[in-house]
C-alpha atoms as a PDB file:
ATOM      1  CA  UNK A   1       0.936-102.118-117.434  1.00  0.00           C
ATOM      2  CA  UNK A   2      -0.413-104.557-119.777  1.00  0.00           C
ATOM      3  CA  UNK A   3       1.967-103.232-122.877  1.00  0.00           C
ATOM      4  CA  UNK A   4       5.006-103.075-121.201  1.00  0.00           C
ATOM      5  CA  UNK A   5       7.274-105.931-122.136  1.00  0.00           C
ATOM      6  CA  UNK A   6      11.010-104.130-121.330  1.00  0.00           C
ATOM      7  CA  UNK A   7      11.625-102.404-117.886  1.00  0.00           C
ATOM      8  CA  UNK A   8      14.835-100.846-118.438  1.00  0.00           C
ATOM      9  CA  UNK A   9      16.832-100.074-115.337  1.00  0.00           C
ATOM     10  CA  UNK A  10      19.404 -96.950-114.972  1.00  0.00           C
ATOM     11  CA  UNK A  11      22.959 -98.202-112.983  1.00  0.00           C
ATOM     12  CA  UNK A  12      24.425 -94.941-110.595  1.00  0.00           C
ATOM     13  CA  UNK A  13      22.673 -93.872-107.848  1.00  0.00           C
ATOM     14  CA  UNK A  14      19.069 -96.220-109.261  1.00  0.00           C
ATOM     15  CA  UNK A  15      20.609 -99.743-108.272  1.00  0.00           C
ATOM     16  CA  UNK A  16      23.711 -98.463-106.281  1.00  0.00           C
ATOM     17  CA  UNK A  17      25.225 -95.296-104.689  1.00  0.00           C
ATOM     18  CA  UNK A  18      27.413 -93.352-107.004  1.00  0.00           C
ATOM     19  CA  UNK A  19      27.047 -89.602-106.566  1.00  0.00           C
ATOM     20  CA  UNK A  20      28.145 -89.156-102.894  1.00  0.00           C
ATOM     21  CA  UNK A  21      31.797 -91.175-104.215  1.00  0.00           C
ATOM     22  CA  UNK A  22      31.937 -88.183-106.438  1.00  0.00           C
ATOM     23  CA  UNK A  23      31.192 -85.532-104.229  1.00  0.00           C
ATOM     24  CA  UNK A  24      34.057 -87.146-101.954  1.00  0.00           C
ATOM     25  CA  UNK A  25      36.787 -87.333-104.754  1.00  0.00           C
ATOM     26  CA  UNK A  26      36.015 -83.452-105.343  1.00  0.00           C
ATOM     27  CA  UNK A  27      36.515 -82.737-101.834  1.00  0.00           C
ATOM     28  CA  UNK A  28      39.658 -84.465-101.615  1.00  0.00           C
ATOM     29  CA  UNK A  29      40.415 -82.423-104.695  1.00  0.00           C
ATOM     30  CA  UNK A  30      39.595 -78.814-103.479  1.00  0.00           C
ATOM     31  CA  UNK A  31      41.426 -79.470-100.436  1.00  0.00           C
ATOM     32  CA  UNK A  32      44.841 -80.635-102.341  1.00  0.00           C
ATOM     33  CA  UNK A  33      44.340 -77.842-104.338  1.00  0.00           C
ATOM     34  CA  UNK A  34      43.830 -75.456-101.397  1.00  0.00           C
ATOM     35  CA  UNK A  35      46.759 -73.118-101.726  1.00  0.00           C
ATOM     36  CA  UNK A  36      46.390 -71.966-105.155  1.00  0.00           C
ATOM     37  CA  UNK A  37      42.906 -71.020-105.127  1.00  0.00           C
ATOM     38  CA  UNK A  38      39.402 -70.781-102.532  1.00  0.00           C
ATOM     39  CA  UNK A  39      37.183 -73.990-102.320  1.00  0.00           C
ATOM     40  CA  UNK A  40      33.937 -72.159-104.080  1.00  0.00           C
ATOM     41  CA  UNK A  41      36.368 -70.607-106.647  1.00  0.00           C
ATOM     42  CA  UNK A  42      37.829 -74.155-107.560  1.00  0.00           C
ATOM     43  CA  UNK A  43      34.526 -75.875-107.245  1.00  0.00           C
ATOM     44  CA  UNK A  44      32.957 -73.240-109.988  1.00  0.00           C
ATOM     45  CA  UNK A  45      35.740 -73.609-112.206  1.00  0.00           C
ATOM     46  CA  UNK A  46      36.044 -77.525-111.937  1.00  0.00           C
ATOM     47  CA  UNK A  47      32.238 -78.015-113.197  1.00  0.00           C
ATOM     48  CA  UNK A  48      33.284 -76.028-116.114  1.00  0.00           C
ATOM     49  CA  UNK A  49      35.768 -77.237-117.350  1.00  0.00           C
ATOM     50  CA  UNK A  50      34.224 -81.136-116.776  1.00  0.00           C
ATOM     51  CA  UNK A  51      31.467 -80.070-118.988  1.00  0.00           C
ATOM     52  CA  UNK A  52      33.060 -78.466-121.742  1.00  0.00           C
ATOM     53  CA  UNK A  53      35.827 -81.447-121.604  1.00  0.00           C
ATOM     54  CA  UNK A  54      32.613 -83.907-121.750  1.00  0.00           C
ATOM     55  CA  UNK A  55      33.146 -84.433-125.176  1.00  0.00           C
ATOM     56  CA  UNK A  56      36.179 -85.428-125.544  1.00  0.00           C
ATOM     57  CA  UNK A  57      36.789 -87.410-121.953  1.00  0.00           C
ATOM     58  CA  UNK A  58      33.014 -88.796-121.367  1.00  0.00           C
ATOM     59  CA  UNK A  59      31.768 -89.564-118.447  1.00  0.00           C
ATOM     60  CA  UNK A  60      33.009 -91.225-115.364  1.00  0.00           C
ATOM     61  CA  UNK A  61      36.028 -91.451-113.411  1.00  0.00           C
ATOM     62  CA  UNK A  62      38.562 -90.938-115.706  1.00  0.00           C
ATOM     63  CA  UNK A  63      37.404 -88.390-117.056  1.00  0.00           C
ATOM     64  CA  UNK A  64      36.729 -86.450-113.948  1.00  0.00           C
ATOM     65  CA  UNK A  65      40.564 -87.766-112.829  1.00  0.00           C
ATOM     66  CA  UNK A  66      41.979 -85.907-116.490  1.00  0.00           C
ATOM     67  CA  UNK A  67      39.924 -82.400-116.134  1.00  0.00           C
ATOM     68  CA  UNK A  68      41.391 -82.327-112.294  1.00  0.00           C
ATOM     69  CA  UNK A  69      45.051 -82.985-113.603  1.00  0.00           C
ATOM     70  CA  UNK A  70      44.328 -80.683-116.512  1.00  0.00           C
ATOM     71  CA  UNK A  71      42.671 -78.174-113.872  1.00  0.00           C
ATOM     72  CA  UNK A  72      45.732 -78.317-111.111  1.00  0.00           C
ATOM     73  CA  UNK A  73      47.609 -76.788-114.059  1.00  0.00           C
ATOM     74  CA  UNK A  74      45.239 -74.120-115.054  1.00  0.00           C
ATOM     75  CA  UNK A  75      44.223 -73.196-111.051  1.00  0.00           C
ATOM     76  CA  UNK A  76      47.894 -73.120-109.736  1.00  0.00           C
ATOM     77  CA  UNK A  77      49.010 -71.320-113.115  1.00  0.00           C
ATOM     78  CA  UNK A  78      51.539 -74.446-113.807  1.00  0.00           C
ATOM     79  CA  UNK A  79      52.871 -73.787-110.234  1.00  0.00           C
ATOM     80  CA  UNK A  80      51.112 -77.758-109.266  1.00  0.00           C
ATOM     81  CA  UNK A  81      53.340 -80.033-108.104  1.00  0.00           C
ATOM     82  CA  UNK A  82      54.117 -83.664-109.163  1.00  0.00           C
ATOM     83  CA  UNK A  83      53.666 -85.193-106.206  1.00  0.00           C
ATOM     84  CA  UNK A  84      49.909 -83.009-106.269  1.00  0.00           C
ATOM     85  CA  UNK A  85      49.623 -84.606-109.537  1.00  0.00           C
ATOM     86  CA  UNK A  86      50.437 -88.078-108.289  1.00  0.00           C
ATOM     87  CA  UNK A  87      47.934 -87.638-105.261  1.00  0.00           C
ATOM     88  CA  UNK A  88      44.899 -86.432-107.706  1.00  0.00           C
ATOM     89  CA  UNK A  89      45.586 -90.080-109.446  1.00  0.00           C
ATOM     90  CA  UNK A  90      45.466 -92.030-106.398  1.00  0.00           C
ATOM     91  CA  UNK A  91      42.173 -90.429-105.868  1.00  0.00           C
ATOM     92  CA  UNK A  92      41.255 -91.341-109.227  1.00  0.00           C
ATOM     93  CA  UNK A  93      42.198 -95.256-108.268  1.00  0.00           C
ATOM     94  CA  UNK A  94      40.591 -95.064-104.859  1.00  0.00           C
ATOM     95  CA  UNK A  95      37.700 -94.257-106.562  1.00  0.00           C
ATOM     96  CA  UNK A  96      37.503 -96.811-109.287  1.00  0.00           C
ATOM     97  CA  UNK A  97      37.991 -99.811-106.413  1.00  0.00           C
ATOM     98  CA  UNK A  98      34.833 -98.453-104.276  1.00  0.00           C
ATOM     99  CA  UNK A  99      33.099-101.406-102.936  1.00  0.00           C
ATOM    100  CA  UNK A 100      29.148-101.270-104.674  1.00  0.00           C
ATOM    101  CA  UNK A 101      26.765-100.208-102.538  1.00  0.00           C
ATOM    102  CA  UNK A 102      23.474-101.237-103.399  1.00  0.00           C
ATOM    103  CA  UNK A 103      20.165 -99.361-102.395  1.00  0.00           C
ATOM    104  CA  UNK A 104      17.842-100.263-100.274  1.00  0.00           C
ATOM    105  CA  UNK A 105      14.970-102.204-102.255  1.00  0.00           C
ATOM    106  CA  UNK A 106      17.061-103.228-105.224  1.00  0.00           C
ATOM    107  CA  UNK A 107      17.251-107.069-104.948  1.00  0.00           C
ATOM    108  CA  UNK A 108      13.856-107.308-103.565  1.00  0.00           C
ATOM    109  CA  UNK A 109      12.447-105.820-106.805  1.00  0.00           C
ATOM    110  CA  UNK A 110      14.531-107.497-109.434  1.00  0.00           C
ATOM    111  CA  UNK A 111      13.487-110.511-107.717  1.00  0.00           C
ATOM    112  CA  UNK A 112       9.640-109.163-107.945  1.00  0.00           C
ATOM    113  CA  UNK A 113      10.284-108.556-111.510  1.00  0.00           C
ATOM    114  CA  UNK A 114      12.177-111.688-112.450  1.00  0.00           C
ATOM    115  CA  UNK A 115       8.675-113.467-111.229  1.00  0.00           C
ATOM    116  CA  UNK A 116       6.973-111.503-114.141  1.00  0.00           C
ATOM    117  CA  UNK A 117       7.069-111.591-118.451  1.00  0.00           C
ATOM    118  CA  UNK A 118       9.487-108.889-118.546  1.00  0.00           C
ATOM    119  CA  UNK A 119      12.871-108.963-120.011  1.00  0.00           C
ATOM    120  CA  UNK A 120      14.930-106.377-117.760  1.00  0.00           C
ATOM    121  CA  UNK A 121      17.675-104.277-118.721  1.00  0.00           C
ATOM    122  CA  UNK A 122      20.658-102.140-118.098  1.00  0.00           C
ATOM    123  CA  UNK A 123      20.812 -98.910-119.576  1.00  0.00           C
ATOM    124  CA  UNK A 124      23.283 -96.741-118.125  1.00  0.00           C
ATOM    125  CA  UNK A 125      26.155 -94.119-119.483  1.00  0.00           C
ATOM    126  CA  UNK A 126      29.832 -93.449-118.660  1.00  0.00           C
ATOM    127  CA  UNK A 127      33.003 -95.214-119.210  1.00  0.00           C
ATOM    128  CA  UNK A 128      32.553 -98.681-120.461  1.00  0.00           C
ATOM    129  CA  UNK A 129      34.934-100.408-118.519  1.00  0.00           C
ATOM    130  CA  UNK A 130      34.171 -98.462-115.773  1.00  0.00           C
ATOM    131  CA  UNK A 131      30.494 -99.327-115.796  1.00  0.00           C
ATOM    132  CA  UNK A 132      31.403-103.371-117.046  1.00  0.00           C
ATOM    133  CA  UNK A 133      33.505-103.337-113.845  1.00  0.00           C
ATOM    134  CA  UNK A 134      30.506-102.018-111.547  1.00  0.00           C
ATOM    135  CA  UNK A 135      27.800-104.029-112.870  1.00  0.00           C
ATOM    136  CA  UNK A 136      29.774-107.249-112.532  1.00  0.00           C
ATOM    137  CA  UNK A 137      30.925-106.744-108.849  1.00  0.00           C
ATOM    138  CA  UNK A 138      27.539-105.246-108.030  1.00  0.00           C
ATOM    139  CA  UNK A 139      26.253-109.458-108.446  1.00  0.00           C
ATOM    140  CA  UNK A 140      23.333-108.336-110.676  1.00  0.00           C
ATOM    141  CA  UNK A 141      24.169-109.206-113.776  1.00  0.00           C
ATOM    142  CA  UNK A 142      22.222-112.544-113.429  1.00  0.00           C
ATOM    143  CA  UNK A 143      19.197-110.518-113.633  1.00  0.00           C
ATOM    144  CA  UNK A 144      19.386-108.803-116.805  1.00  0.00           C
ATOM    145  CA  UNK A 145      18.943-109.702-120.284  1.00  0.00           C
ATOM    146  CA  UNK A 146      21.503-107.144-121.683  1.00  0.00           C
ATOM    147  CA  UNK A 147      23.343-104.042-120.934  1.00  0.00           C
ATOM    148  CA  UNK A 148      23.648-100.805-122.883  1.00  0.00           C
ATOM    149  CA  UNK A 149      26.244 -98.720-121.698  1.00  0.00           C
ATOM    150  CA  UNK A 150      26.423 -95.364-123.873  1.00  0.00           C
ATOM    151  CA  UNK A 151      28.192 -91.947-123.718  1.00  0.00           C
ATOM    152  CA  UNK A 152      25.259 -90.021-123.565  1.00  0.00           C
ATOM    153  CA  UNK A 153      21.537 -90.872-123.299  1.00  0.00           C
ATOM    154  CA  UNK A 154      19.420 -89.282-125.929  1.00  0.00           C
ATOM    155  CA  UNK A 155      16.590 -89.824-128.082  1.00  0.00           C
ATOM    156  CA  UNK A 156      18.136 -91.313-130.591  1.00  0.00           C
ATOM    157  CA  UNK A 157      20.252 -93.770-128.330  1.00  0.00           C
ATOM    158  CA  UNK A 158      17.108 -95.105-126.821  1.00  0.00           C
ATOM    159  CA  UNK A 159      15.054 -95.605-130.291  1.00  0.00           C
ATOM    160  CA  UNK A 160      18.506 -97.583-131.336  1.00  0.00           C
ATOM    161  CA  UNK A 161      17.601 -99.693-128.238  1.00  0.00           C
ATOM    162  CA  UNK A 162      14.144-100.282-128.583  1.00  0.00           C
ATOM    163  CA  UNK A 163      15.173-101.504-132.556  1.00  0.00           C
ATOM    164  CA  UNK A 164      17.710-103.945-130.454  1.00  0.00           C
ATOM    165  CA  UNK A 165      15.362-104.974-128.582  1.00  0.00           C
ATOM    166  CA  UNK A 166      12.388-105.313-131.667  1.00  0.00           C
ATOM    167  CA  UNK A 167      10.015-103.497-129.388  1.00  0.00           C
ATOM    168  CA  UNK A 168       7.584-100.319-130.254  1.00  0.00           C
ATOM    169  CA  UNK A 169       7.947 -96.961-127.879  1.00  0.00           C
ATOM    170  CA  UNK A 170       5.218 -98.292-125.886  1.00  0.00           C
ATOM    171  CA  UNK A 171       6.042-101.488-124.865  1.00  0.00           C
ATOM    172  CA  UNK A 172       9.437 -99.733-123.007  1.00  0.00           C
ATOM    173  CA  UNK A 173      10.025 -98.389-119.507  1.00  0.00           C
ATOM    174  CA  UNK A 174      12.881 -96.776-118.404  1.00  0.00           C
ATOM    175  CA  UNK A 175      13.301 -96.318-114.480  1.00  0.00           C
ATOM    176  CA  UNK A 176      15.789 -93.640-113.196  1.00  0.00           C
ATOM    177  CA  UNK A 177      17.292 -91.460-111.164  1.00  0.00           C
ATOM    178  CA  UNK A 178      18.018 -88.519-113.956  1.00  0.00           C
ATOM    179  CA  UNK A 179      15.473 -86.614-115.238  1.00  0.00           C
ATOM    180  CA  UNK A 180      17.452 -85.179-118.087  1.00  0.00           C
ATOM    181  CA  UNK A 181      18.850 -88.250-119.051  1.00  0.00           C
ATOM    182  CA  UNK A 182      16.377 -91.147-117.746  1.00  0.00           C
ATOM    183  CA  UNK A 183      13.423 -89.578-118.121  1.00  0.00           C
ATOM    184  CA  UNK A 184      12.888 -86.792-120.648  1.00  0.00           C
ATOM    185  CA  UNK A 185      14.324 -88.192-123.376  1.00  0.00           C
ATOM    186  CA  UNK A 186      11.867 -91.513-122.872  1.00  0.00           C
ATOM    187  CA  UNK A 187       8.978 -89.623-122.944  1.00  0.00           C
ATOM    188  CA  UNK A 188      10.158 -87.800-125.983  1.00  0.00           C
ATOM    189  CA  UNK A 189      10.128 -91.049-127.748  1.00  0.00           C
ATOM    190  CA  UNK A 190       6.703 -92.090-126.692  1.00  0.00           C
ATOM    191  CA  UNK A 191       7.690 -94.361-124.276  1.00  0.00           C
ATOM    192  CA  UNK A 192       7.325 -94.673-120.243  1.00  0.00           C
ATOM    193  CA  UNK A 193       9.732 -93.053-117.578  1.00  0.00           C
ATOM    194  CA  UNK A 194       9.477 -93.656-113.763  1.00  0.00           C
ATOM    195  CA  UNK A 195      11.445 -91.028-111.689  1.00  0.00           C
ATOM    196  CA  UNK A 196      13.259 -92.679-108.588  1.00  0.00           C
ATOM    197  CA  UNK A 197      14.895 -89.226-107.011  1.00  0.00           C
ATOM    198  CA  UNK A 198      17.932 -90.198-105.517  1.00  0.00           C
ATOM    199  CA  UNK A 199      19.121 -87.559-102.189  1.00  0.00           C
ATOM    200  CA  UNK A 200      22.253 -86.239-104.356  1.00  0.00           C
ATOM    201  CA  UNK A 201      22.038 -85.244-107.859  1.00  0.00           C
ATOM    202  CA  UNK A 202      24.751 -83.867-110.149  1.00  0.00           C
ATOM    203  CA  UNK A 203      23.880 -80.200-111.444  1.00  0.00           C
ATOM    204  CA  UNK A 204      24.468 -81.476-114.830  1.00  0.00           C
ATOM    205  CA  UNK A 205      21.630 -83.906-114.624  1.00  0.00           C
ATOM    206  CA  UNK A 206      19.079 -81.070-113.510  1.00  0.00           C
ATOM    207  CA  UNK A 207      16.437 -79.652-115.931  1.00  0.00           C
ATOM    208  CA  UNK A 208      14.593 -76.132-115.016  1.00  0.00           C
ATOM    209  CA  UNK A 209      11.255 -77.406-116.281  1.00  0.00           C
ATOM    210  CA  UNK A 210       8.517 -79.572-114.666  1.00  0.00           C
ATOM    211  CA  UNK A 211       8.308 -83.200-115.693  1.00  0.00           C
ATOM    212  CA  UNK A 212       4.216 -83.922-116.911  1.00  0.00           C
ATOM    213  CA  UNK A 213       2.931 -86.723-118.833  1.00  0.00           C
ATOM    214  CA  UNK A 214       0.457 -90.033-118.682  1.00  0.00           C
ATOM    215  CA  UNK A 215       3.209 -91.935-119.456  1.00  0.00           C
ATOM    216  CA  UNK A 216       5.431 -90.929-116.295  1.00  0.00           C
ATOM    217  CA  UNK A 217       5.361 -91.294-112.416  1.00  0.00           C
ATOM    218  CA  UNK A 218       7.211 -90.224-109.576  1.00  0.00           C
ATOM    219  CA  UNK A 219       8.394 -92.570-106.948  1.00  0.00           C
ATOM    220  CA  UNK A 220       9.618 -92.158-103.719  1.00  0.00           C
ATOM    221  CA  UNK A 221      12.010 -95.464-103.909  1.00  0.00           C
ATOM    222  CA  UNK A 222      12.289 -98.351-106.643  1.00  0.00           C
ATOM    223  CA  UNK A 223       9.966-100.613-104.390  1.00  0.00           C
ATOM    224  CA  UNK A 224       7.589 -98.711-105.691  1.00  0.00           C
ATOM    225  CA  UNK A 225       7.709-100.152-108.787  1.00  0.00           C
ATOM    226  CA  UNK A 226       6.276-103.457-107.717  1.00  0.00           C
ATOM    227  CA  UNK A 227       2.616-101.583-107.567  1.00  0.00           C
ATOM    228  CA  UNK A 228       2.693-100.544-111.001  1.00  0.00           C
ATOM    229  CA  UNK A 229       4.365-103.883-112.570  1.00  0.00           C
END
């Protein structure tokens, strides 16, 4: 990949487990909330309400934590308690001081990579402290030239990017786990997307089309970028 001179790197669930935390602090959730309202009932209602409160909360933990407190309200018809309320924040914290968890292949290719002309980066989305907090305990920060952390990632975030960076479409590669927000957009722009499918995905990050294109591959695990790079 003689043109490529940015390989761009997605954070949760791409260098470090992030989804199954999620699916935990819902659990947690639909079982504290068990006595005004059934699990699949809850679990419907939840997703809703997260998405339409997106744009106003963001992503991340504490915005998940405010649409549950908001939801206790609106599922137990203001019958939720304050100590429920209390234990739906503690959740919240637990979650925020997971230990990182990186995946399997990580180091070995950012040391691969590091060996190479390329000047890697961060792109991820979500809360910025959040995501400042995960990247710094996660030790990898040594490896990357900089770090965009945005609220949602569309074609118009990445083109302000590759201006950042004073590189053309072509000369960028994103690699992610997200189709919908790694991938799809990247293409759009002209530049090149590597899929890394990761065994849990959010139903917000789904798209209902196949993924085609000379600029994109599928990879079974991020070691695999080492035989394209």
């Amino acid at each position: 990949m003689k043109n490529i001179k940015v390989v761009a790197f997605d954070a949760d669930d791409t260098l470090w487990v992030n989804e199954p935390f999620f699916r935990v602090f819902e659990e947690d959730y639909f079982k504290l909330m068990s006595p005004y309202m059934e699990r699949e009932e809850l679990k419907e209602k939840l997703f809703h309400l997260v998405i339409k409160n997106l744009p106003m909360y963001g992503y991340g933990t504490r915005g998940l934590s405010l649409s549950m407190i908001e939801g206790a309200n609106l599922f137990s018809e203001g019958k939720v308690k304050a100590t429920e309320i209390a234990q739906i924040l503690e959740f919240g914290k637990r979650m925020l001081n997971n230990p990182i968890e990186l995946l399997d292949g990580v180091i070995d290719t950012l040391e691969y990579l590091k060996t190479k002309e390329y000047r890697l980066v961060v792109a991820t989305k979500g809360d910025l402290l959040e995501q400042e907090r995960k990247i710094e305990k996660s030790g990898l920060d040594k490896y990357f030239h900089h770090t965009e952390i945005v609220s949602e990632k569309k074609e118009a975030g990445y083109n302000k990017l590759l201006k950042h960076l004073d590189i053309e479409p072509d000369e960028f590669l994103m690699l992610g786990n997200s189709l919908k927000s790694d991938i799809v957009p990247v293409l759009n722009i002209g530049s090149h997307a590597y899929h890394i499918p990761f065994h849990s995905t959010w139903e917000h990050e789904m798209v209902d089309h196949k993924v085609e294109g000379e600029k994109f591959k599928e990879l079974k695990n991020i070691r695999e970028v080492m035989n394209y790079l």
